[in-house]
PDB file of N, CA and C in Angstrom:
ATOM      1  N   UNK A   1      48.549  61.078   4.447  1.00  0.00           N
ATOM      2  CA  UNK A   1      49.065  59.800   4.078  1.00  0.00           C
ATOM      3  C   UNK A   1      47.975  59.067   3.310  1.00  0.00           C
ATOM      4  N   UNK A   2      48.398  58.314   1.801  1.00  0.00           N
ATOM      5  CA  UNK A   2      47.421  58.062   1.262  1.00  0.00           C
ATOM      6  C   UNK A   2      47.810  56.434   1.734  1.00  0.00           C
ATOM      7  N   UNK A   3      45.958  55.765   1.700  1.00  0.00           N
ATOM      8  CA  UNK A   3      45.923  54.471   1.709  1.00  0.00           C
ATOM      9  C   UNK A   3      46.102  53.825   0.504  1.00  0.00           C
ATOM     10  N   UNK A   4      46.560  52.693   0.534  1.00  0.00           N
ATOM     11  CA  UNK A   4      46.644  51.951  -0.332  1.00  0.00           C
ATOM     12  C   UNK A   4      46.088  50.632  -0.425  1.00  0.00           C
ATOM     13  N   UNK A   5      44.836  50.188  -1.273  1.00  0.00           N
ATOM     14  CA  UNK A   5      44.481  49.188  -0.779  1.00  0.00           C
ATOM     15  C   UNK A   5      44.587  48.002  -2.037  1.00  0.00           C
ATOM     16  N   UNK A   6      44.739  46.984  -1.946  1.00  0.00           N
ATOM     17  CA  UNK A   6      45.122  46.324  -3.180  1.00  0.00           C
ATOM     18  C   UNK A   6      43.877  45.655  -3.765  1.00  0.00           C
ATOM     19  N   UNK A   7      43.644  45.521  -5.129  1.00  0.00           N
ATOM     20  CA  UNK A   7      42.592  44.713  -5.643  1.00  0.00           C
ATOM     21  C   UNK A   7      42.729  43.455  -5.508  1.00  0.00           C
ATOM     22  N   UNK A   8      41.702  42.525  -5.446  1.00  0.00           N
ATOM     23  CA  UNK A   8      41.481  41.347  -5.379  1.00  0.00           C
ATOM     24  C   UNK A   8      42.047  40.625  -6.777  1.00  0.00           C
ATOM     25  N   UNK A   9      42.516  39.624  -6.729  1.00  0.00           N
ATOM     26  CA  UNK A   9      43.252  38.964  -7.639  1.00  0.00           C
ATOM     27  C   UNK A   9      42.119  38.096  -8.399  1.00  0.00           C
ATOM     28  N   UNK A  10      42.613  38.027  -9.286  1.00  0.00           N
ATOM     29  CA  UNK A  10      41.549  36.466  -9.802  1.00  0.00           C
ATOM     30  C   UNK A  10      41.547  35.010  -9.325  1.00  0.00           C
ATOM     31  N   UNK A  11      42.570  34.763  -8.494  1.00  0.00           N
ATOM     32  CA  UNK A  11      42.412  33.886  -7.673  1.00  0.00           C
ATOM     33  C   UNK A  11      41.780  33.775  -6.331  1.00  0.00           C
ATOM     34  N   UNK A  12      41.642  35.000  -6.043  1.00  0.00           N
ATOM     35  CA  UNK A  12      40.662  35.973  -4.816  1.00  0.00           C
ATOM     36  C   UNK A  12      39.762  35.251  -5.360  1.00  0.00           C
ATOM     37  N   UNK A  13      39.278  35.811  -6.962  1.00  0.00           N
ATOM     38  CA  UNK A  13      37.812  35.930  -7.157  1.00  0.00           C
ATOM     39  C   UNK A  13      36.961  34.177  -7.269  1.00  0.00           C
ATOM     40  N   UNK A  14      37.999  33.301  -8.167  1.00  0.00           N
ATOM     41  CA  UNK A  14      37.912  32.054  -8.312  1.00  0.00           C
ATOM     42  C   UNK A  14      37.642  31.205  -6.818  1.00  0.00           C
ATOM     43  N   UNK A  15      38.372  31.675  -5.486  1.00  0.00           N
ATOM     44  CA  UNK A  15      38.055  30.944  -4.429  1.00  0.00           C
ATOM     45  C   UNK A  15      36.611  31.356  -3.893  1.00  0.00           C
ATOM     46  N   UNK A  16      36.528  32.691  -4.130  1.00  0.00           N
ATOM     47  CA  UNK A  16      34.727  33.185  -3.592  1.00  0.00           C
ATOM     48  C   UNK A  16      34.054  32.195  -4.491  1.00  0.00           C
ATOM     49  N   UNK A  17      34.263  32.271  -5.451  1.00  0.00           N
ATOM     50  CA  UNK A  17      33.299  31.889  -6.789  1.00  0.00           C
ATOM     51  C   UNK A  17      32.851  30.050  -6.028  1.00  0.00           C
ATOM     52  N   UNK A  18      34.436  29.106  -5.296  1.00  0.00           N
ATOM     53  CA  UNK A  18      34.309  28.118  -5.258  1.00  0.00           C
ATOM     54  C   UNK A  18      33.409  28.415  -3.861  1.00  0.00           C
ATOM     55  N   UNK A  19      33.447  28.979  -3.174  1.00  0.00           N
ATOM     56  CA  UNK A  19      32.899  28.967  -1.946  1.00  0.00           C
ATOM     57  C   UNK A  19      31.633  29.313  -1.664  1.00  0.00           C
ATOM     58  N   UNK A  20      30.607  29.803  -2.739  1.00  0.00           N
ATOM     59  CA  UNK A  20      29.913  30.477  -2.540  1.00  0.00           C
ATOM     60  C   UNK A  20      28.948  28.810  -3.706  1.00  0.00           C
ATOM     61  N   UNK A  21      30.036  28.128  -4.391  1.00  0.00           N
ATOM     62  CA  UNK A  21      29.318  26.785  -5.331  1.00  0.00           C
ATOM     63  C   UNK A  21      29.010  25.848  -3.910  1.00  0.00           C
ATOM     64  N   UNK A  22      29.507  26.077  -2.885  1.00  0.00           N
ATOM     65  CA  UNK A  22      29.595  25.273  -1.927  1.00  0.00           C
ATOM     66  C   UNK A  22      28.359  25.222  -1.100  1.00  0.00           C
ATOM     67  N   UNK A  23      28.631  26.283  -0.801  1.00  0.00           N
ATOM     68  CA  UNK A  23      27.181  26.794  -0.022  1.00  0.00           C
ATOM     69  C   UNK A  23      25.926  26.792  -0.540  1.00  0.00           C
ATOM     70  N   UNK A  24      26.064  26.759  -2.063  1.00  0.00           N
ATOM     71  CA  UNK A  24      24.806  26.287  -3.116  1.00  0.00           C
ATOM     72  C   UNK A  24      24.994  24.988  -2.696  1.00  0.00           C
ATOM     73  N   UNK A  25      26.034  23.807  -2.967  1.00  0.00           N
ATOM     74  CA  UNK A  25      25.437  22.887  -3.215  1.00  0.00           C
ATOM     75  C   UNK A  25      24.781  21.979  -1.612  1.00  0.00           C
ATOM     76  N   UNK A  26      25.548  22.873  -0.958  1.00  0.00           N
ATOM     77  CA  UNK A  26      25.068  22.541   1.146  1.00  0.00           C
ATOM     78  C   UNK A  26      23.434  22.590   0.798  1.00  0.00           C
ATOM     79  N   UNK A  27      22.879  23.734   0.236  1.00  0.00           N
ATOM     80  CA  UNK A  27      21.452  23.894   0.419  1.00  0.00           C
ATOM     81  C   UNK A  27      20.942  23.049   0.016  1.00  0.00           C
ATOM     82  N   UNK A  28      21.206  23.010  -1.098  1.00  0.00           N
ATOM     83  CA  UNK A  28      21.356  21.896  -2.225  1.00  0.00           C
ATOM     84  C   UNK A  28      20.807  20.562  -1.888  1.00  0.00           C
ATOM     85  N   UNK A  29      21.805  20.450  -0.806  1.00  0.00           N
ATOM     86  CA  UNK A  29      21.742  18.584  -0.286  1.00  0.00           C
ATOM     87  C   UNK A  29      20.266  18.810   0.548  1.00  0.00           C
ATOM     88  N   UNK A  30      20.768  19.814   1.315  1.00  0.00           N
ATOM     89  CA  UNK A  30      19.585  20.066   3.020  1.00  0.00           C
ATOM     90  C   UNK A  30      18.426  20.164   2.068  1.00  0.00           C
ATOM     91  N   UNK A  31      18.371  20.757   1.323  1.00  0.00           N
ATOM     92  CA  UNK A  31      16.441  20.936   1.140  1.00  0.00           C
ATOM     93  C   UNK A  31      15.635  19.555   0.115  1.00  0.00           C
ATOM     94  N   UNK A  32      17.264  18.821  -0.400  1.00  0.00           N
ATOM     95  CA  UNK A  32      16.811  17.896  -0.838  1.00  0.00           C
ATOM     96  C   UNK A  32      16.368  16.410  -0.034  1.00  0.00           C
ATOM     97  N   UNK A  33      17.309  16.664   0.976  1.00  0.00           N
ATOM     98  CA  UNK A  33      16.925  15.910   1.853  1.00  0.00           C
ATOM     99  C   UNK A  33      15.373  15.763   2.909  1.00  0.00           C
ATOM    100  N   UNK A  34      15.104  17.062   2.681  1.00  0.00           N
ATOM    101  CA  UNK A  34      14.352  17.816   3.639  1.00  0.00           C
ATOM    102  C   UNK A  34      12.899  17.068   2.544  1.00  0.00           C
ATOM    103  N   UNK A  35      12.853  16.978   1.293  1.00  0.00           N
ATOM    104  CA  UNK A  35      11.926  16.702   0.763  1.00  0.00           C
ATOM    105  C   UNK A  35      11.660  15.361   0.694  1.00  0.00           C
ATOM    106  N   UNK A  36      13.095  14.431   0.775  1.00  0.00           N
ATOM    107  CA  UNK A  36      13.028  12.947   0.649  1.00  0.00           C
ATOM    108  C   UNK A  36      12.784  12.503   2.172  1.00  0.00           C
ATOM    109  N   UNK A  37      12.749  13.259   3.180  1.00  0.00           N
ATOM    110  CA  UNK A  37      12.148  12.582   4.445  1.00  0.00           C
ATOM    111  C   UNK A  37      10.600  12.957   4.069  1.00  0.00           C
ATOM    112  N   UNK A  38      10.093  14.383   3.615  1.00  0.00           N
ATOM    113  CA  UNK A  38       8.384  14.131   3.035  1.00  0.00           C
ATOM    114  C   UNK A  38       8.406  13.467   2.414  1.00  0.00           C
ATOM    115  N   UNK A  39       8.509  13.016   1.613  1.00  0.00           N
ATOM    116  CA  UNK A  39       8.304  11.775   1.038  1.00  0.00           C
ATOM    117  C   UNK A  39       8.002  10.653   1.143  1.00  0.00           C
ATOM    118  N   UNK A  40       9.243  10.168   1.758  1.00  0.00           N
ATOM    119  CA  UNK A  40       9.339   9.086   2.788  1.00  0.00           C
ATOM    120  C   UNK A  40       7.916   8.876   3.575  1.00  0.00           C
ATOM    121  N   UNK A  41       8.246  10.168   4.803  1.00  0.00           N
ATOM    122  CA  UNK A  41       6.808   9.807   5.426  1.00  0.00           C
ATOM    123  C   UNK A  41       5.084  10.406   4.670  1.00  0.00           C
ATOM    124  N   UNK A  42       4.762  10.800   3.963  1.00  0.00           N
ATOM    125  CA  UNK A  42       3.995  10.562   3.107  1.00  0.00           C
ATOM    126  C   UNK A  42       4.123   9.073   2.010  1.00  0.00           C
ATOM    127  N   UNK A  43       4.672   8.589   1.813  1.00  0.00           N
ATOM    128  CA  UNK A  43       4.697   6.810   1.506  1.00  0.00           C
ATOM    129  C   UNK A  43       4.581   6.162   2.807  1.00  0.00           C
ATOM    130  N   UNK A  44       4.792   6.609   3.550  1.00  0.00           N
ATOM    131  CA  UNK A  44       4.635   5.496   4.971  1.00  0.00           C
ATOM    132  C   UNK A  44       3.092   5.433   5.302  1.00  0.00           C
ATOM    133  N   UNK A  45       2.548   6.961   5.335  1.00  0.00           N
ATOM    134  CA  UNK A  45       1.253   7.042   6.125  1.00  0.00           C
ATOM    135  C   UNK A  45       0.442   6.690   4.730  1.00  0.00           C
ATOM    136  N   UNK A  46       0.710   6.637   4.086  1.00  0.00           N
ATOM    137  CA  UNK A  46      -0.355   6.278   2.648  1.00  0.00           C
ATOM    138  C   UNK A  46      -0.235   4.555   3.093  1.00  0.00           C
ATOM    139  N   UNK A  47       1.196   3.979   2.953  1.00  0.00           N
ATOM    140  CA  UNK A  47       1.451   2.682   3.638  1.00  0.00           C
ATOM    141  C   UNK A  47       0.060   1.947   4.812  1.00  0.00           C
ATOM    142  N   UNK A  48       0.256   2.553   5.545  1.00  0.00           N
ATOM    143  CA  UNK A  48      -0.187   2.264   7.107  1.00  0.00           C
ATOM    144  C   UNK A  48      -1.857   2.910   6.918  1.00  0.00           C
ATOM    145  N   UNK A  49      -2.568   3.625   6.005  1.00  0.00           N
ATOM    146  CA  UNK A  49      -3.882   3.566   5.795  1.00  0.00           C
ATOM    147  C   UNK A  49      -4.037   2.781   5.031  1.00  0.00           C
ATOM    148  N   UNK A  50      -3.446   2.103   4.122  1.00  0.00           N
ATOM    149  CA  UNK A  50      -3.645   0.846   3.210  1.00  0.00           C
ATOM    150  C   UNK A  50      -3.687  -0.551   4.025  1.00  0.00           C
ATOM    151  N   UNK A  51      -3.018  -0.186   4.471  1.00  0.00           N
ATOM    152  CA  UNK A  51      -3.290  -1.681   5.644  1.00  0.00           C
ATOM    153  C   UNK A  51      -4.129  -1.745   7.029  1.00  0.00           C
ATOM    154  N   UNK A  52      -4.792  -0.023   6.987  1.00  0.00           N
ATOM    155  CA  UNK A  52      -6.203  -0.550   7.805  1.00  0.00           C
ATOM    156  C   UNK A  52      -6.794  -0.222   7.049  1.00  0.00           C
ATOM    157  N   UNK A  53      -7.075  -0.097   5.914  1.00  0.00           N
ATOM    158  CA  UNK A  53      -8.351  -0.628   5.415  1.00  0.00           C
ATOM    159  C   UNK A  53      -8.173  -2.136   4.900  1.00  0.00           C
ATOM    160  N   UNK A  54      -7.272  -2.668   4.659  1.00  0.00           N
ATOM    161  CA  UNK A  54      -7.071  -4.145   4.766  1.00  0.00           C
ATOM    162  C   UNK A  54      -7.157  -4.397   5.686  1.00  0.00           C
ATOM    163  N   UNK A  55      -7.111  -4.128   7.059  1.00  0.00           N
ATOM    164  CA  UNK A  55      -7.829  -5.270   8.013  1.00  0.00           C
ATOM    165  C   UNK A  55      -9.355  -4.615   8.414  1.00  0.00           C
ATOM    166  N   UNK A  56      -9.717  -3.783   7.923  1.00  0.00           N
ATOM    167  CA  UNK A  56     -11.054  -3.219   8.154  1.00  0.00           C
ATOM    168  C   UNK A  56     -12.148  -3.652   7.015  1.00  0.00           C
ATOM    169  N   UNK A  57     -11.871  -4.075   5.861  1.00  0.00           N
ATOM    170  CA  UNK A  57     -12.162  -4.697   4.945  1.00  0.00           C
ATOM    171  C   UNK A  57     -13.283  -5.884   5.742  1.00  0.00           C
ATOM    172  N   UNK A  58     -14.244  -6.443   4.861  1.00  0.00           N
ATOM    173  CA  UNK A  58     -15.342  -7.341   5.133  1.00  0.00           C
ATOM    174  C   UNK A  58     -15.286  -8.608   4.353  1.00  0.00           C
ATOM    175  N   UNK A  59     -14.394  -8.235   3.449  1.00  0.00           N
ATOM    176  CA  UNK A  59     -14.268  -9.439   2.544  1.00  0.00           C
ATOM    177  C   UNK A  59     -13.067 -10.048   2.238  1.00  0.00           C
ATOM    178  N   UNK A  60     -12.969 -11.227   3.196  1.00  0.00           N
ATOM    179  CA  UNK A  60     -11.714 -11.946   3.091  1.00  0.00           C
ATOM    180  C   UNK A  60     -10.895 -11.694   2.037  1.00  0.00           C
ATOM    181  N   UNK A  61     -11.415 -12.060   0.163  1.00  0.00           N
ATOM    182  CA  UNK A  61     -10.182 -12.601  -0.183  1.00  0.00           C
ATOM    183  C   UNK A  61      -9.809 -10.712  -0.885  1.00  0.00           C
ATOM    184  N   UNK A  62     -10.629  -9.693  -0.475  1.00  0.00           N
ATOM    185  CA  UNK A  62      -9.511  -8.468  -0.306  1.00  0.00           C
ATOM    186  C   UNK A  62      -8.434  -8.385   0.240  1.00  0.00           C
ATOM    187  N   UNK A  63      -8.332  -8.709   1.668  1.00  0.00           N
ATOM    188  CA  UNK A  63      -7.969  -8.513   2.628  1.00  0.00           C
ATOM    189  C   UNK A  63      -6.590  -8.511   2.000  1.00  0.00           C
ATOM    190  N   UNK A  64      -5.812  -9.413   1.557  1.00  0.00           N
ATOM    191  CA  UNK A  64      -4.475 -10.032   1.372  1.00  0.00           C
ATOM    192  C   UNK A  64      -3.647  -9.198   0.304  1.00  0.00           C
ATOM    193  N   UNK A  65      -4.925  -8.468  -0.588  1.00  0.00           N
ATOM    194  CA  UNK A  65      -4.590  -7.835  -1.956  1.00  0.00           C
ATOM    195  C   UNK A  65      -4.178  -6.557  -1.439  1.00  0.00           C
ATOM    196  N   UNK A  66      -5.057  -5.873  -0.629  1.00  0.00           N
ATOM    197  CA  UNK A  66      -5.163  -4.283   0.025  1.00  0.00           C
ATOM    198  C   UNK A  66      -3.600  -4.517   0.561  1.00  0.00           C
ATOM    199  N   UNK A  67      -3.229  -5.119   1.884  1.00  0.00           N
ATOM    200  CA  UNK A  67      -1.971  -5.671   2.608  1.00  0.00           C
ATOM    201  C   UNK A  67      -1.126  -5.718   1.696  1.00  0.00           C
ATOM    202  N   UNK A  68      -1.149  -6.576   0.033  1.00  0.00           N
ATOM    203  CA  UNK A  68       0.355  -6.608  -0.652  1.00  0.00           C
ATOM    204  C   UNK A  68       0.370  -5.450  -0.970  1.00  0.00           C
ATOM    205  N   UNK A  69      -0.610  -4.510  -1.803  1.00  0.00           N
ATOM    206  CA  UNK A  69      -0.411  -3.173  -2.107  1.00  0.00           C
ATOM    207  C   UNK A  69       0.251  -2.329  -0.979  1.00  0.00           C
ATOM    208  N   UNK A  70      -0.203  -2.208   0.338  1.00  0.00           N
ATOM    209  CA  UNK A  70       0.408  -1.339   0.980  1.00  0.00           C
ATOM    210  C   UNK A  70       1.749  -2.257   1.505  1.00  0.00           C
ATOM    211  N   UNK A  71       2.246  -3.199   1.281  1.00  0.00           N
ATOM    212  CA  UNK A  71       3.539  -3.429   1.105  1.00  0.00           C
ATOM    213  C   UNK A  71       4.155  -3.087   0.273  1.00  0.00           C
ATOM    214  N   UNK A  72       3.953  -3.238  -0.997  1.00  0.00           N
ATOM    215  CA  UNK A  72       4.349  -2.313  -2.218  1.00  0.00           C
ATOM    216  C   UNK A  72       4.244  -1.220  -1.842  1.00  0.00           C
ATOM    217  N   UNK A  73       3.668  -0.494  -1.607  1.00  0.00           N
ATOM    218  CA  UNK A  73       3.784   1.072  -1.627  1.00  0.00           C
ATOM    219  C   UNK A  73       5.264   1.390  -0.240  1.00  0.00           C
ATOM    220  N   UNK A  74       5.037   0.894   0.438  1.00  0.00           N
ATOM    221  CA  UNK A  74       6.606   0.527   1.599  1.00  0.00           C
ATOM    222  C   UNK A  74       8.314   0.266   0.734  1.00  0.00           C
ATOM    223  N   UNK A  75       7.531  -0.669   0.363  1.00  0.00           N
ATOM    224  CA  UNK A  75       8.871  -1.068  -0.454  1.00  0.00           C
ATOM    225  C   UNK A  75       8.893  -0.078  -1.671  1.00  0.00           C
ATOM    226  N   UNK A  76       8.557   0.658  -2.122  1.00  0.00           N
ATOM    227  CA  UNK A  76       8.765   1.200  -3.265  1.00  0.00           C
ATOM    228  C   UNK A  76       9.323   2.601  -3.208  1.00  0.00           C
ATOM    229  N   UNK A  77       8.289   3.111  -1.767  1.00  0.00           N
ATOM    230  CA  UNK A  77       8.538   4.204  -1.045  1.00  0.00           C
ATOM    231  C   UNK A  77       9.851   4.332  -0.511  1.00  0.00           C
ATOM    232  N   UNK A  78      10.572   3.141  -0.001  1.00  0.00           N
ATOM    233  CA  UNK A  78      11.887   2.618   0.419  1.00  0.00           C
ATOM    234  C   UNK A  78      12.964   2.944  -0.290  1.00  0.00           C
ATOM    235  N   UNK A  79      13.174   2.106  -1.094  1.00  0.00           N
ATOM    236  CA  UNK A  79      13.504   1.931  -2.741  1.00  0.00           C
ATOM    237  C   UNK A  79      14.398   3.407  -3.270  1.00  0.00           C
ATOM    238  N   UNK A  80      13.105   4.252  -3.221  1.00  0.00           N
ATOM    239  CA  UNK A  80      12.820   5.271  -4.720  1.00  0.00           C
ATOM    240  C   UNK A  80      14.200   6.485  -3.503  1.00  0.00           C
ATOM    241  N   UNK A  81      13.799   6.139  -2.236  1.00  0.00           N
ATOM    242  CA  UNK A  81      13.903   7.691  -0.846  1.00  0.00           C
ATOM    243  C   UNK A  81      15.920   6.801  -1.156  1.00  0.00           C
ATOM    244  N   UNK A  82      16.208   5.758  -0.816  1.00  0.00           N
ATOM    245  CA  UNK A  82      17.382   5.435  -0.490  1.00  0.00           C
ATOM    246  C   UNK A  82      18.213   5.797  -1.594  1.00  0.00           C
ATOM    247  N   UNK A  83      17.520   5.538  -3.130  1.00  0.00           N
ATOM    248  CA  UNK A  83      18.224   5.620  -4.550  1.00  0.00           C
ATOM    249  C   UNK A  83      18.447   7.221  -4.804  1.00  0.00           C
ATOM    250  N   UNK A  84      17.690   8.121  -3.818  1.00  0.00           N
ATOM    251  CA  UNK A  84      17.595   9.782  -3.799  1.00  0.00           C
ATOM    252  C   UNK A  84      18.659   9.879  -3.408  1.00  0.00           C
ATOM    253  N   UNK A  85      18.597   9.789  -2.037  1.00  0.00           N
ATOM    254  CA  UNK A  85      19.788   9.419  -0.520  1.00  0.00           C
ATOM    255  C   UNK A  85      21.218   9.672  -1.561  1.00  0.00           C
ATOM    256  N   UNK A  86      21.389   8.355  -1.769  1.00  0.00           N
ATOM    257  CA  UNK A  86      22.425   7.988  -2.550  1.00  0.00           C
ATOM    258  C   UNK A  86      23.483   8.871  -3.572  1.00  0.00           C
ATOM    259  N   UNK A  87      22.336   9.350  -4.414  1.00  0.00           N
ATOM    260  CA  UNK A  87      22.577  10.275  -5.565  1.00  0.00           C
ATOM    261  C   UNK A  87      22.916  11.673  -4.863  1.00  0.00           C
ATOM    262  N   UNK A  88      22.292  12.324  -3.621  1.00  0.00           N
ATOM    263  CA  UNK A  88      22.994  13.167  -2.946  1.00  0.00           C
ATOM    264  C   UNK A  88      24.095  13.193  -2.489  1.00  0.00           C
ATOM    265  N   UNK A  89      24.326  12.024  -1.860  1.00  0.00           N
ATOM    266  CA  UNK A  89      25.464  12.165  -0.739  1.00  0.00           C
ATOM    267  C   UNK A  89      26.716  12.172  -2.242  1.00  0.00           C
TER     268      UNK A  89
END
C-alpha cells in the first residue's frame, strides 16, 4: 500500500513564513528591552556617582553644578529609555 502524503500549500508556506516573522520580532522586543534596562541602569549609577561627588566636593559653589548635572543625566537617562520603551511596544 502506497502512502500518500500531500505537499504543503503556499498558504502552508506563507503562515510558517508569518510565524517564524513573529518569533523574530518576540526576540526582537526581549533583547531590546534587555538593553534599555542596561541602559537605564548604567544612567542611573553614572547618576548616583555624580551626586556623590557633589556632596563630596570641597567647594561650595560646585556643589549645586555637579547635583544639576547628575539630575540631567536622570532625566535624560529617563527620557531617551521611555521614548525606546515606546517605539517597541
Amino acid at each position: 500500500m502506497a502512502q500518500t502524503t500531500t505537499a504543503p500549500t503556499a498558504d502552508d508556506a506563507v503562515q510558517h513564513v508569518r510565524d517564524l516573522n513573529e518569533r523574530v520580532i518576540g526576540f526582537g522586543r526581549k533583547a531590546g528591552t534587555s538593553l534599555l534596562d542596561a541602559y537605564e541602569t548604567t544612567g542611573k549609577t553614572l547618576a548616583d556617582y555624580q551626586a556623590t561627588i557633589a556632596d563630596a566636593t570641597q567647594l561650595s559653589w560646585a556643589t549645586p553644578i555637579v547635583q544639576a548635572q547628575a539630575d540631567v543625566t536622570r532625566e535624560v537617562t529617563k527620557a531617551y529609555a521611555n521614548a525606546a520603551r515606546a517605539l517597541l511596544n
